[in-house]
C-alpha atoms as a PDB file:
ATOM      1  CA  UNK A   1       0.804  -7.175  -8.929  1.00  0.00           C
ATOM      2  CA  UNK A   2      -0.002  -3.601  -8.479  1.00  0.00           C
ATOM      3  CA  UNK A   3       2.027  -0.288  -7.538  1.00  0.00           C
ATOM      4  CA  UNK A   4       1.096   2.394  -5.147  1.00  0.00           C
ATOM      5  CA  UNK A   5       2.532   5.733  -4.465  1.00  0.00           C
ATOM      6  CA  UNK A   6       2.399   6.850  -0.828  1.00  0.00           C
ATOM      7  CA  UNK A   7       3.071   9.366   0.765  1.00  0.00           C
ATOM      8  CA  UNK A   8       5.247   8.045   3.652  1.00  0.00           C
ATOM      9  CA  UNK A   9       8.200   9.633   5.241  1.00  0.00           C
ATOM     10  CA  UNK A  10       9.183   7.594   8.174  1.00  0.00           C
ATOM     11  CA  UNK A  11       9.321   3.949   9.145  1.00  0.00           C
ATOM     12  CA  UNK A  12       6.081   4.726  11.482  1.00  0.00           C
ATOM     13  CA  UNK A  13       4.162   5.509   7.903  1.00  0.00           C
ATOM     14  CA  UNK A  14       5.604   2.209   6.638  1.00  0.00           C
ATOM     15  CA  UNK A  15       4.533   0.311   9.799  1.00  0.00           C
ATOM     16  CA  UNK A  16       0.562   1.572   9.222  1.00  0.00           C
ATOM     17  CA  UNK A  17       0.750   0.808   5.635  1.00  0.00           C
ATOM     18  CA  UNK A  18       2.089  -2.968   6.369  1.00  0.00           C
ATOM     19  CA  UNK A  19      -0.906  -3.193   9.736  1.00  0.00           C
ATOM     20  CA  UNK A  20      -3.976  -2.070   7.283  1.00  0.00           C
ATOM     21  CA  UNK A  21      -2.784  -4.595   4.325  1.00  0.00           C
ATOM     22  CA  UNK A  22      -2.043  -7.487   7.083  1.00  0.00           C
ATOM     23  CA  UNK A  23      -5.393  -6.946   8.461  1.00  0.00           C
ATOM     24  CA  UNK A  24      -6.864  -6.599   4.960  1.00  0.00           C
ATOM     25  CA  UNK A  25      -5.333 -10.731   4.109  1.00  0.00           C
ATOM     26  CA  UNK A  26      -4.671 -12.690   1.263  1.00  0.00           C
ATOM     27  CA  UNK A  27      -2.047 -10.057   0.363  1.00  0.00           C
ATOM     28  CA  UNK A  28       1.459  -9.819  -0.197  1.00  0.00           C
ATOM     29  CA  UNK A  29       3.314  -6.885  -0.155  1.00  0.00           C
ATOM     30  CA  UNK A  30       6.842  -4.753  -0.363  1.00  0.00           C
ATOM     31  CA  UNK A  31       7.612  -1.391   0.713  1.00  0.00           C
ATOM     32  CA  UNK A  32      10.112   0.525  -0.553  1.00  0.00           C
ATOM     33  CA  UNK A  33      10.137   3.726   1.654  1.00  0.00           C
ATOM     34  CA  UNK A  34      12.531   5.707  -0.090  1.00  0.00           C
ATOM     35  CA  UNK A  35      10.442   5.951  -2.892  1.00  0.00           C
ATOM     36  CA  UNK A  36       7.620   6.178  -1.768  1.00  0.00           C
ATOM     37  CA  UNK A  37       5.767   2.992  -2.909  1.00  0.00           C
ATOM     38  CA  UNK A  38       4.348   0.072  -2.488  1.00  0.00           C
ATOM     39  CA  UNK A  39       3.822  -3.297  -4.573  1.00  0.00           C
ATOM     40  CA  UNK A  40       0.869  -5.378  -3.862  1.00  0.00           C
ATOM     41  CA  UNK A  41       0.140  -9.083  -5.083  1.00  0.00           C
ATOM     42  CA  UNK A  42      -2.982  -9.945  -4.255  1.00  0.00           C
ATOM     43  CA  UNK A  43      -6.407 -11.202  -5.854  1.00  0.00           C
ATOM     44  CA  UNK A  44      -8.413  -7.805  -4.593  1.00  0.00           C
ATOM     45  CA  UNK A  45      -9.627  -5.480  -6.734  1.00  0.00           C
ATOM     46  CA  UNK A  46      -7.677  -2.208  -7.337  1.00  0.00           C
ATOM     47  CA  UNK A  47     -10.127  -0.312  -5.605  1.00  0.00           C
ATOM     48  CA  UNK A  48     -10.315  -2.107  -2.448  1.00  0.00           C
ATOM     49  CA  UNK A  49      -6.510  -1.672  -1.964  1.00  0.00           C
ATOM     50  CA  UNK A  50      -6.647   1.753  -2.504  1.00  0.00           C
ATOM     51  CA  UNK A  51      -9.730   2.163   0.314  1.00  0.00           C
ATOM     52  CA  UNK A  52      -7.424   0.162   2.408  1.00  0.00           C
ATOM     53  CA  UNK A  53      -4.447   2.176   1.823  1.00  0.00           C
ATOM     54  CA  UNK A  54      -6.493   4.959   2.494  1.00  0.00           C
ATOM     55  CA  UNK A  55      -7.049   4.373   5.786  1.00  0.00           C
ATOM     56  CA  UNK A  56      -3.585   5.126   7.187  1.00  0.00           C
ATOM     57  CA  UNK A  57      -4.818   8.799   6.231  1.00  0.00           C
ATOM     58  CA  UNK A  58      -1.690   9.146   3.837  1.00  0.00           C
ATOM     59  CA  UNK A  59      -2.024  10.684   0.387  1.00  0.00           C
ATOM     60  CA  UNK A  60      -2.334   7.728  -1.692  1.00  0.00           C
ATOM     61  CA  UNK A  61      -2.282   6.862  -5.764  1.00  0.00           C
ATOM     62  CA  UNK A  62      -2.380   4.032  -8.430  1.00  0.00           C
ATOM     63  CA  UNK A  63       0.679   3.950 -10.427  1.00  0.00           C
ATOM     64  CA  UNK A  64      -0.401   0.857 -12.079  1.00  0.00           C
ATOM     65  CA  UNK A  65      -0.023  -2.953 -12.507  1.00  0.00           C
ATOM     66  CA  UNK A  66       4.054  -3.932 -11.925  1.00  0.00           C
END
Protein backbone atom coordinates (compact mmCIF):
# COMPACT_ATOMS: atom_id res chain seq x y z
CA UNK A 1 0.00 0.00 0.00
CA UNK A 2 1.27 3.37 -0.83
CA UNK A 3 0.30 7.13 0.12
CA UNK A 4 0.01 10.07 -2.11
CA UNK A 5 -0.39 13.69 -1.43
CA UNK A 6 -2.54 15.59 -3.93
CA UNK A 7 -3.35 18.49 -4.44
CA UNK A 8 -7.18 18.32 -4.76
CA UNK A 9 -9.71 20.76 -3.58
CA UNK A 10 -13.03 19.69 -4.84
CA UNK A 11 -14.90 16.47 -5.46
CA UNK A 12 -14.25 17.16 -9.41
CA UNK A 13 -10.25 16.70 -8.45
CA UNK A 14 -11.27 13.52 -6.60
CA UNK A 15 -13.39 12.26 -9.53
CA UNK A 16 -10.07 12.59 -12.09
CA UNK A 17 -7.88 11.05 -9.58
CA UNK A 18 -10.39 7.87 -9.14
CA UNK A 19 -10.92 7.89 -13.62
CA UNK A 20 -6.89 7.81 -14.26
CA UNK A 21 -6.31 4.93 -11.45
CA UNK A 22 -9.61 2.96 -12.79
CA UNK A 23 -8.28 3.18 -16.19
CA UNK A 24 -4.76 2.41 -14.95
CA UNK A 25 -6.37 -1.45 -13.33
CA UNK A 26 -5.37 -3.87 -10.98
CA UNK A 27 -5.62 -1.08 -8.37
CA UNK A 28 -7.39 -0.33 -5.37
CA UNK A 29 -7.73 2.82 -3.96
CA UNK A 30 -9.20 5.46 -1.15
CA UNK A 31 -9.44 9.06 -1.22
CA UNK A 32 -9.57 11.06 1.52
CA UNK A 33 -10.19 14.64 0.13
CA UNK A 34 -9.89 16.56 3.12
CA UNK A 35 -6.49 15.74 3.43
CA UNK A 36 -5.42 15.70 0.58
CA UNK A 37 -4.38 12.04 -0.10
CA UNK A 38 -4.65 9.09 -1.50
CA UNK A 39 -3.85 5.29 -0.57
CA UNK A 40 -3.09 2.92 -3.29
CA UNK A 41 -2.87 -1.03 -3.09
CA UNK A 42 -1.72 -2.24 -5.99
CA UNK A 43 1.22 -4.45 -7.51
CA UNK A 44 2.63 -1.29 -9.78
CA UNK A 45 5.62 0.20 -9.21
CA UNK A 46 5.79 3.54 -7.29
CA UNK A 47 6.70 5.30 -10.24
CA UNK A 48 4.04 4.30 -12.51
CA UNK A 49 1.40 5.54 -9.99
CA UNK A 50 2.90 8.65 -9.66
CA UNK A 51 2.99 9.13 -13.83
CA UNK A 52 -0.56 8.15 -13.54
CA UNK A 53 -1.45 10.48 -10.89
CA UNK A 54 0.22 12.92 -12.81
CA UNK A 55 -1.93 13.03 -15.43
CA UNK A 56 -4.91 14.73 -13.76
CA UNK A 57 -2.34 17.77 -13.97
CA UNK A 58 -2.54 18.12 -10.04
CA UNK A 59 0.58 18.71 -7.96
CA UNK A 60 1.36 15.34 -6.87
CA UNK A 61 3.95 13.56 -4.14
CA UNK A 62 5.05 10.21 -2.49
CA UNK A 63 4.48 10.23 1.12
CA UNK A 64 5.41 6.69 1.35
CA UNK A 65 4.33 3.03 1.85
CA UNK A 66 1.02 2.99 4.48
Amino acid sequence: KHEFSVDMTCEGCADAVARVLNKLGGVEFNIDLPSKKVSIDSEHSVDTLLATLNKTGKTVSYVGPK
